[in-house]
C-alpha atoms as a PDB file:
ATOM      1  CA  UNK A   1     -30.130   4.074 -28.478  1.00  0.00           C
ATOM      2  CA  UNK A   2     -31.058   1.569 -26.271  1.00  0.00           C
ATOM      3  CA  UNK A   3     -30.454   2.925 -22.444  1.00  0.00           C
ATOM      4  CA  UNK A   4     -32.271   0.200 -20.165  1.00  0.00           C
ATOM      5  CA  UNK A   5     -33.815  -3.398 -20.522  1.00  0.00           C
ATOM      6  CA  UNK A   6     -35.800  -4.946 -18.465  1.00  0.00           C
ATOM      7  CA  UNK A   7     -37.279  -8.469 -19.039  1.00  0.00           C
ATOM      8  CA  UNK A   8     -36.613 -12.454 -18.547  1.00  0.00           C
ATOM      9  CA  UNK A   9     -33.309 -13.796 -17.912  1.00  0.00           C
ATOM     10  CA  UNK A  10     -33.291 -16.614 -20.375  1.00  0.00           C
ATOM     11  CA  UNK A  11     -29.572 -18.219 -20.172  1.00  0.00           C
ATOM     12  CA  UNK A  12     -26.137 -16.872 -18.332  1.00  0.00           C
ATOM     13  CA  UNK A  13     -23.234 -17.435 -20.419  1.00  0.00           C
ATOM     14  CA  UNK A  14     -19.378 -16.901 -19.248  1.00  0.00           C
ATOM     15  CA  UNK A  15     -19.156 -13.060 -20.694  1.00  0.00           C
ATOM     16  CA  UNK A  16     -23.134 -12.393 -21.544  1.00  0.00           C
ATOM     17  CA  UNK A  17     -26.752 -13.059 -20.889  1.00  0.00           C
ATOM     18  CA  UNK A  18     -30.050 -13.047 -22.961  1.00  0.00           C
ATOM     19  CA  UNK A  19     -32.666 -11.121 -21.921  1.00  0.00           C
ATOM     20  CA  UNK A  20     -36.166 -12.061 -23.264  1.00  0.00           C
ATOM     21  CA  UNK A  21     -38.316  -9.078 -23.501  1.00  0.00           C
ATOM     22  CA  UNK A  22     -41.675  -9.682 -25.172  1.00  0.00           C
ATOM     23  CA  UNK A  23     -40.522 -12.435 -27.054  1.00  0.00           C
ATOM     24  CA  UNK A  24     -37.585 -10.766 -28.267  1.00  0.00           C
ATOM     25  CA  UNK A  25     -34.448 -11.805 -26.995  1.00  0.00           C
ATOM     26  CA  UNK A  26     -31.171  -8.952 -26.077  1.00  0.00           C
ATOM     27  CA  UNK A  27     -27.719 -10.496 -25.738  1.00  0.00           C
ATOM     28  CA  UNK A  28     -25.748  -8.273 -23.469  1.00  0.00           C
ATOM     29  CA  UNK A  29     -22.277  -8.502 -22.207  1.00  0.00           C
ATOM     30  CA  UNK A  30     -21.504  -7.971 -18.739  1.00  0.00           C
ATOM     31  CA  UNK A  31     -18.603  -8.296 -16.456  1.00  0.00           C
ATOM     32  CA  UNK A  32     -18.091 -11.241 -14.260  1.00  0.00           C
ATOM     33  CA  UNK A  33     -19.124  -9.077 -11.181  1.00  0.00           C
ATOM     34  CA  UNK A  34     -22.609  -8.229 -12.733  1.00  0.00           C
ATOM     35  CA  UNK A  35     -22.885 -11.747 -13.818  1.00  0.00           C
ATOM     36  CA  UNK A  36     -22.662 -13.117 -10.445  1.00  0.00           C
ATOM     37  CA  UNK A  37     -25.229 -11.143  -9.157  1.00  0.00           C
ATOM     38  CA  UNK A  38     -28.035 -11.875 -11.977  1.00  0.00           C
ATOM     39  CA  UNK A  39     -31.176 -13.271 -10.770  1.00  0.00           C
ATOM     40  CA  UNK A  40     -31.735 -17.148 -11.274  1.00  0.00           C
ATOM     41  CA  UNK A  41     -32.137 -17.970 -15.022  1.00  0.00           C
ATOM     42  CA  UNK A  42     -36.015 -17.267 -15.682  1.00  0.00           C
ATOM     43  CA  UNK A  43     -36.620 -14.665 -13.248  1.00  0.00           C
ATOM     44  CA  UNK A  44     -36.769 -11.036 -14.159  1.00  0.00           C
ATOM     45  CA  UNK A  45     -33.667  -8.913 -14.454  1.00  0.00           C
ATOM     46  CA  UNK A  46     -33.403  -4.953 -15.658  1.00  0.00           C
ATOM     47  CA  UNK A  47     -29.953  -3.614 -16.943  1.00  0.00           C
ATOM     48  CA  UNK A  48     -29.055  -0.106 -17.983  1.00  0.00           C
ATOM     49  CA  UNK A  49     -27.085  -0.766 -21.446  1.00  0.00           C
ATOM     50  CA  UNK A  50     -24.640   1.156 -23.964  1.00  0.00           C
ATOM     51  CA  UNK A  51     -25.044  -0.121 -27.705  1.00  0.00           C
ATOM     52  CA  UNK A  52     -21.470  -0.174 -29.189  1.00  0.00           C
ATOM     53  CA  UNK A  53     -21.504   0.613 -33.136  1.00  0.00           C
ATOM     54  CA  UNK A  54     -19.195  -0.836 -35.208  1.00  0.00           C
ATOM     55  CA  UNK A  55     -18.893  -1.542 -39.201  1.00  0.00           C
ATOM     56  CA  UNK A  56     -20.011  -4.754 -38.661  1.00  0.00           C
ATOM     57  CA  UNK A  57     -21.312  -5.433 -35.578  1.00  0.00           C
ATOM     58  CA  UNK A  58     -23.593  -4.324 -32.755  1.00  0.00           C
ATOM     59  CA  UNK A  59     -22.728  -5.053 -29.590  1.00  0.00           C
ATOM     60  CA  UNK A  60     -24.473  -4.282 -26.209  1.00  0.00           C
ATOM     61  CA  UNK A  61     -23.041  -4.152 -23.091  1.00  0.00           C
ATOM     62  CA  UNK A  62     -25.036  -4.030 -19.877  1.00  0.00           C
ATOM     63  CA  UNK A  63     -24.970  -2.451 -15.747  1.00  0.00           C
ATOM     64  CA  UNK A  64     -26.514  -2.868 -12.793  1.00  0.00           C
ATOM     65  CA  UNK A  65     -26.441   0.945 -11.925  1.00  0.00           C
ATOM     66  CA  UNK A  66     -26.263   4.277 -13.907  1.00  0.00           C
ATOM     67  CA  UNK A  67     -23.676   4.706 -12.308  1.00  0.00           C
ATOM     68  CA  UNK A  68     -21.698   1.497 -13.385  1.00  0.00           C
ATOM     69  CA  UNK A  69     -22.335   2.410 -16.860  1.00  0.00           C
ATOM     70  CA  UNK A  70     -20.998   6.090 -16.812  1.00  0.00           C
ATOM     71  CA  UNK A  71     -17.882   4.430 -15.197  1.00  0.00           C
ATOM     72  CA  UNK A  72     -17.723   2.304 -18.134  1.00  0.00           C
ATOM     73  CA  UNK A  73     -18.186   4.987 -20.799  1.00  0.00           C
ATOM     74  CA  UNK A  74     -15.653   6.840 -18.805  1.00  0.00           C
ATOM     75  CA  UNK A  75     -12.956   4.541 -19.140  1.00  0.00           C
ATOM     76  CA  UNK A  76     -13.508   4.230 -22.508  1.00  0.00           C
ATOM     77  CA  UNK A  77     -12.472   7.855 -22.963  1.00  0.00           C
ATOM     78  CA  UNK A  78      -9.042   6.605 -22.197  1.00  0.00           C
ATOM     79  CA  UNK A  79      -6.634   6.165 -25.116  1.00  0.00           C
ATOM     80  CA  UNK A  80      -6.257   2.270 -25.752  1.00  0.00           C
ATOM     81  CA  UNK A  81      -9.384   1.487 -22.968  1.00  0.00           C
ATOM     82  CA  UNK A  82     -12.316  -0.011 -25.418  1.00  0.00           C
ATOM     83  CA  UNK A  83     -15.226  -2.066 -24.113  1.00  0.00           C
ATOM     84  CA  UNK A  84     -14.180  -4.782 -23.229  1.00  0.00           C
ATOM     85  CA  UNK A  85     -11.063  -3.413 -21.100  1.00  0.00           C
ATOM     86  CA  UNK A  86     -13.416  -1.346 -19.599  1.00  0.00           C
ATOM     87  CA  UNK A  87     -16.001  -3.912 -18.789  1.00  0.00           C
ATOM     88  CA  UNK A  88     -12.964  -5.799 -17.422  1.00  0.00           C
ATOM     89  CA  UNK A  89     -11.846  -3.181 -14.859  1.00  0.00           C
ATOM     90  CA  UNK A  90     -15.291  -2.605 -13.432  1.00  0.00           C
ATOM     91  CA  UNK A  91     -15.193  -6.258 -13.341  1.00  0.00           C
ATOM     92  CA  UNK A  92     -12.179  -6.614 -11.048  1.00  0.00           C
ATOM     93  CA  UNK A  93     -12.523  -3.664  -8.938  1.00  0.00           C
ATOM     94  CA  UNK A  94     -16.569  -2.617  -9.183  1.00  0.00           C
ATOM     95  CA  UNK A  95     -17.734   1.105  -9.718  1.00  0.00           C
ATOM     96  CA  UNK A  96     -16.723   1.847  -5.985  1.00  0.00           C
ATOM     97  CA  UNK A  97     -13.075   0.366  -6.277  1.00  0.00           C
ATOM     98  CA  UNK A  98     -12.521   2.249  -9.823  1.00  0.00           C
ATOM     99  CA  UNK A  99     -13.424   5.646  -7.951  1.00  0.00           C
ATOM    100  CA  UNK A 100     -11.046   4.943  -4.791  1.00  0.00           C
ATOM    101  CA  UNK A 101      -8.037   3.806  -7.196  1.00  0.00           C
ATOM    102  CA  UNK A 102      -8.240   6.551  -9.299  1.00  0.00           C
ATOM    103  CA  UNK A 103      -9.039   9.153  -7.151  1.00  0.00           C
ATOM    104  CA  UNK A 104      -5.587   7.450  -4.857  1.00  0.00           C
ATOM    105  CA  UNK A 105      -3.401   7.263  -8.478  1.00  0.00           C
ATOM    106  CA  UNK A 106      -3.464   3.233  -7.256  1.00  0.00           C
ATOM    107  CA  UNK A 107      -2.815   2.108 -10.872  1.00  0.00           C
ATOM    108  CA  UNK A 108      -1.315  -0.929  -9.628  1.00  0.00           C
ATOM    109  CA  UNK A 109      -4.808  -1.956  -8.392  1.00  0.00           C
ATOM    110  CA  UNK A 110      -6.574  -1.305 -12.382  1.00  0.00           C
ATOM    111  CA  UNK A 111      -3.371  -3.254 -13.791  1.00  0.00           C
ATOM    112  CA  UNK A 112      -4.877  -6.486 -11.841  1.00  0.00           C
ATOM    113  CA  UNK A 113      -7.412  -6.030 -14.245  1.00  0.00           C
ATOM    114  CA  UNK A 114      -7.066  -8.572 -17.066  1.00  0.00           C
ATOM    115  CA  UNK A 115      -5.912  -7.375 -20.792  1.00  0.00           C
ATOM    116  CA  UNK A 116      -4.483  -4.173 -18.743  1.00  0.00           C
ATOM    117  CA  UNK A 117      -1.385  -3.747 -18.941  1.00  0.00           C
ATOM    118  CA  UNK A 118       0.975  -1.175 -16.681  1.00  0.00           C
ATOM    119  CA  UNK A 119       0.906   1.779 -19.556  1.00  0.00           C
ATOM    120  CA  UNK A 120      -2.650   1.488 -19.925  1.00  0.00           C
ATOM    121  CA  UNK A 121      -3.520   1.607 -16.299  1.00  0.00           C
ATOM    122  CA  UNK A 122      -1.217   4.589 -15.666  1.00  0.00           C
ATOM    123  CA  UNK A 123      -3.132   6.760 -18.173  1.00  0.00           C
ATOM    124  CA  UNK A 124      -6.589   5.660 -16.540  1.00  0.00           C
ATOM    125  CA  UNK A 125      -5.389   7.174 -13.325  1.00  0.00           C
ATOM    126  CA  UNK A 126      -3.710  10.138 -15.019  1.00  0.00           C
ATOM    127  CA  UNK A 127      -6.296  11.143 -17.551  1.00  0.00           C
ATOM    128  CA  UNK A 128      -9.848  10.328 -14.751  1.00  0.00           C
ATOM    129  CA  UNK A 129      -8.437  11.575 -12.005  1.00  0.00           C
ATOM    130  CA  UNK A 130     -10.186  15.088 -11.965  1.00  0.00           C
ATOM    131  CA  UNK A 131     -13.297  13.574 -14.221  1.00  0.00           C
ATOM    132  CA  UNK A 132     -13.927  10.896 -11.202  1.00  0.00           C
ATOM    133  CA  UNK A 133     -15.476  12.769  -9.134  1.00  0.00           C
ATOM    134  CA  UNK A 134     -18.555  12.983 -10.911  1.00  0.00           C
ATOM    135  CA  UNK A 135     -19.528   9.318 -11.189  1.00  0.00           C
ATOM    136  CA  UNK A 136     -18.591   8.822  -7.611  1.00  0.00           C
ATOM    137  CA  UNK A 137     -20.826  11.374  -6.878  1.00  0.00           C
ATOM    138  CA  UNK A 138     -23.709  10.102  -8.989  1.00  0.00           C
ATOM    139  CA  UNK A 139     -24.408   6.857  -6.301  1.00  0.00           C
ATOM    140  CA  UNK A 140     -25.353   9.439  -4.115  1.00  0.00           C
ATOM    141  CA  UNK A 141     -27.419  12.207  -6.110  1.00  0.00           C
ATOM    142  CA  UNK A 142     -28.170  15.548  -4.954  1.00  0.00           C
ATOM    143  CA  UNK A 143     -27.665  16.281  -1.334  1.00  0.00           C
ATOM    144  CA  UNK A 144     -31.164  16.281   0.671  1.00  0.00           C
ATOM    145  CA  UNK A 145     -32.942  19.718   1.565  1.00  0.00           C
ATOM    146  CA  UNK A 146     -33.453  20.099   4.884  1.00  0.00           C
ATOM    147  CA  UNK A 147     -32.424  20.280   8.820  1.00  0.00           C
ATOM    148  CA  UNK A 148     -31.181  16.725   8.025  1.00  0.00           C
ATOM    149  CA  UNK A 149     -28.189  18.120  10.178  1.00  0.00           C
ATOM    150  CA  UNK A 150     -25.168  19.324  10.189  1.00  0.00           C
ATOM    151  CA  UNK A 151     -20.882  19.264  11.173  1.00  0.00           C
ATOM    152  CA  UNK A 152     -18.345  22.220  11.421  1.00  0.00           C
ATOM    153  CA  UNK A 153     -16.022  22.850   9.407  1.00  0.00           C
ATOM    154  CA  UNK A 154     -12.277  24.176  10.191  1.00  0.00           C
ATOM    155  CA  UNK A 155     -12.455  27.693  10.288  1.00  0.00           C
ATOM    156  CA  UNK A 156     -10.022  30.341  10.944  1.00  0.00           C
ATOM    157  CA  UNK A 157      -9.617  31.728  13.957  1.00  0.00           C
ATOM    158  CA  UNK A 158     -12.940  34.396  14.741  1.00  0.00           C
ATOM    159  CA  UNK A 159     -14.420  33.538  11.677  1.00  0.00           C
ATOM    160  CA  UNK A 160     -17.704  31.672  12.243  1.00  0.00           C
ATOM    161  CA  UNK A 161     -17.067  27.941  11.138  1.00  0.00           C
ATOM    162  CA  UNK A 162     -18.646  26.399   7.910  1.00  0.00           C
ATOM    163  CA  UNK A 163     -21.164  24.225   7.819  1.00  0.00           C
ATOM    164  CA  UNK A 164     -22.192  21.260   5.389  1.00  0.00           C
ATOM    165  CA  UNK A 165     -25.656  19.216   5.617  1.00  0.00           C
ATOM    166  CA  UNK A 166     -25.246  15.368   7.078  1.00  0.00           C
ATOM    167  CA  UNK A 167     -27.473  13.774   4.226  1.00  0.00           C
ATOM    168  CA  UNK A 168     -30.393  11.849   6.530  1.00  0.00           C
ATOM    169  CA  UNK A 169     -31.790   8.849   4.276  1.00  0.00           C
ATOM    170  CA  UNK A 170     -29.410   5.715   4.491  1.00  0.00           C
ATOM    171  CA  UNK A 171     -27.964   3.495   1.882  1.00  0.00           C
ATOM    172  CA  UNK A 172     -26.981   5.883  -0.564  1.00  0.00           C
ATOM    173  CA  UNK A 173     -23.367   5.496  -0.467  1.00  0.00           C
ATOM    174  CA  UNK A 174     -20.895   7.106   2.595  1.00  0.00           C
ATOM    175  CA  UNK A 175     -18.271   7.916   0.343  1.00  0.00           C
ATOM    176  CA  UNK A 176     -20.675   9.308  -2.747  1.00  0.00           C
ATOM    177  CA  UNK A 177     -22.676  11.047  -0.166  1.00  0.00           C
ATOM    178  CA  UNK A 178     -18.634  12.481   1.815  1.00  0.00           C
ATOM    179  CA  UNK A 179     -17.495  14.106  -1.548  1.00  0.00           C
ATOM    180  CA  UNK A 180     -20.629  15.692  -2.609  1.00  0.00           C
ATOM    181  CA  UNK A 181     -20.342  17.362   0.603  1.00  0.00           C
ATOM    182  CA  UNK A 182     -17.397  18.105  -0.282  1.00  0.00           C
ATOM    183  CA  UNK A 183     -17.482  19.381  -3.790  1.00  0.00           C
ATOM    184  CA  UNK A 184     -20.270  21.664  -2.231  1.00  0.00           C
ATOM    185  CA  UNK A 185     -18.119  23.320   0.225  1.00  0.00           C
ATOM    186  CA  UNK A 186     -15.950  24.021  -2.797  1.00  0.00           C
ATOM    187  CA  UNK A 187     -12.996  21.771  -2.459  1.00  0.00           C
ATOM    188  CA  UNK A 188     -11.876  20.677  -5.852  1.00  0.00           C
ATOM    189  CA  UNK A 189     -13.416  17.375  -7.317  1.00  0.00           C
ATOM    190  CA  UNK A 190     -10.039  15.568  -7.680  1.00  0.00           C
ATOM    191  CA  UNK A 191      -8.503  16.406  -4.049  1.00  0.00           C
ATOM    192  CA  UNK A 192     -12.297  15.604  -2.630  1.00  0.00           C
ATOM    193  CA  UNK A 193     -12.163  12.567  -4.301  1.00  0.00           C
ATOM    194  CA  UNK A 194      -8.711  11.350  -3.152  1.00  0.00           C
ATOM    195  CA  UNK A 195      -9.305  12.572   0.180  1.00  0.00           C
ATOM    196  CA  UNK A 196     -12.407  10.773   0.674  1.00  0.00           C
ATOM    197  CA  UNK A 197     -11.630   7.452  -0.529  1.00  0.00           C
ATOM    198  CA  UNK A 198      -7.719   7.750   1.779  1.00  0.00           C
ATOM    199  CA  UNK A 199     -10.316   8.298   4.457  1.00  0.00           C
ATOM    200  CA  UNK A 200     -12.725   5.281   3.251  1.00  0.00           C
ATOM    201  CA  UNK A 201      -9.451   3.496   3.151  1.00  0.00           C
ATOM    202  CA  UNK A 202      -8.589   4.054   6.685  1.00  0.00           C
ATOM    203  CA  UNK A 203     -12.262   3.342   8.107  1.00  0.00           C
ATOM    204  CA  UNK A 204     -13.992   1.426   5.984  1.00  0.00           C
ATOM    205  CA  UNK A 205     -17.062   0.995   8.033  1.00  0.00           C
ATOM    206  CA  UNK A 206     -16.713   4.795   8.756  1.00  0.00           C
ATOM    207  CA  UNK A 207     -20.559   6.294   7.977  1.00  0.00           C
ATOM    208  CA  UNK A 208     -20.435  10.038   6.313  1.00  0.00           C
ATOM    209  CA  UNK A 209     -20.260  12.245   9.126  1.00  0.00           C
ATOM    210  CA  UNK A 210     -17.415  10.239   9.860  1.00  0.00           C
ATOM    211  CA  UNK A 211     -15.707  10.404   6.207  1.00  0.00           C
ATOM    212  CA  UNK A 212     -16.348  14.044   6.263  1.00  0.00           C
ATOM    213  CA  UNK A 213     -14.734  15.027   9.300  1.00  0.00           C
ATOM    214  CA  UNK A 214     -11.617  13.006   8.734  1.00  0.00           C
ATOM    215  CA  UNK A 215     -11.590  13.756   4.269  1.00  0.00           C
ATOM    216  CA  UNK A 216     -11.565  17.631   6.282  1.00  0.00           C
ATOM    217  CA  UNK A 217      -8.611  16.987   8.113  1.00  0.00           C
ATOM    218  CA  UNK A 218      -6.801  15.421   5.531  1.00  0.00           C
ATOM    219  CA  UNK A 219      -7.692  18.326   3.089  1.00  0.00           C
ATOM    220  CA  UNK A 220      -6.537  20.906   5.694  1.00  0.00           C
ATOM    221  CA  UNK A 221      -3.236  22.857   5.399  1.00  0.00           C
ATOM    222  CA  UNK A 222      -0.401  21.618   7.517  1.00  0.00           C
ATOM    223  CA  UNK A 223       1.926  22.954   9.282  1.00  0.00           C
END
């Protein structure tokens, strides 16, 4: 299996690129997102990959991030999804719009994909809803150890509130970084991940203190 390449990008075509590594060349398909954020032709580039197998034909298909790619094998787990629909939704939405329509049952938003039809799109958001979670949470990675600090939870009343670690180091991901919080104050992955990215939705700029606190209020019982 071949899980990575990293080499010289040797020509951009409209659906794939050749990478040149040692003098042997890869052709891997990407989606027009990656594509348009390859290095200049010549430079280095490293992609994680996923070889398809069929009876007659290898095919490999490439990501910018791990996480990318586990969206793409993801989709693929959905009946009538193969590569190349998949590659297409990541395409139109990117890895972070996949998680937020999903985890909002926005099908409309992976219809606008193309080759997707209404059907299709409806069974993405109905089959990943409660798998989502888990590739949203892998841009962020474990939560850090540490006095990094920390926000209150809602409590009831005289019980001594709950408290979840603000993850320190930036650029990580606010909204990976909001529902692995989250998840470990044992909310459930799906209604994390819909909560967070209804909160994203409202504040996009919002950092994850800030996605916490207001994913918390949306999670808590009314009335």
């Amino acid at each position: 299996m071949i899980g990575r390449i990293a080499g010289r990008l040797d020509y951009v075509a409209p659906d794939h690129v050749l990478v040149d590594v040692r003098g042997v060349g890869y052709l891997v398909h990407c989606s027009e997102r990656t594509l348009r954020a390859l290095p200049p032709v010549g430079e280095a580039v490293a992609l994680y990959t996923d070889l398809m197998v069929r009876e007659d034909l290898l095919q490999l298909y490439g990501f910018p991030t791990l996480a990318e790619k586990e969206w793409h094998r993801l989709l693929m787990s959905v009946q009538g999804v193969g590569a190349k629909a998949a590659l297409a939704i990541l395409g139109a939405l990117g890895p972070d719009g996949v998680g937020r329509a999903i985890a909002l049952g926005d099908w409309n938003a992976v219809k606008a994909a193309k080759g997707v039809g209404p059907k299709t799109a409806q069974r993405v958001v109905n089959e990943l809803k409660d798998k989502a979670a888990e590739v949203m949470a892998m841009a962020a990675g474990p939560l850090p150890a540490g006095p990094a600090g920390v926000i209150e939870t809602p409590a009831g009343e005289g019980a001594a509130p709950a408290r979840a670690p603000i993850p320190g180091p930036a650029g990580r991901g606010a909204q990976a970084e909001a529902l692995s919080a989250l998840t470990n104050l044992g909310y459930a992955p799906g209604e994390a991940a819909g909560a967070v990215a209804q909160a994203a939705g409202d504040a996009p700029d919002a950092e994850t203190a800030g996605l916490i606190l207001a994913a918390l209020r949306l999670l808590a019982p009314k009335g």
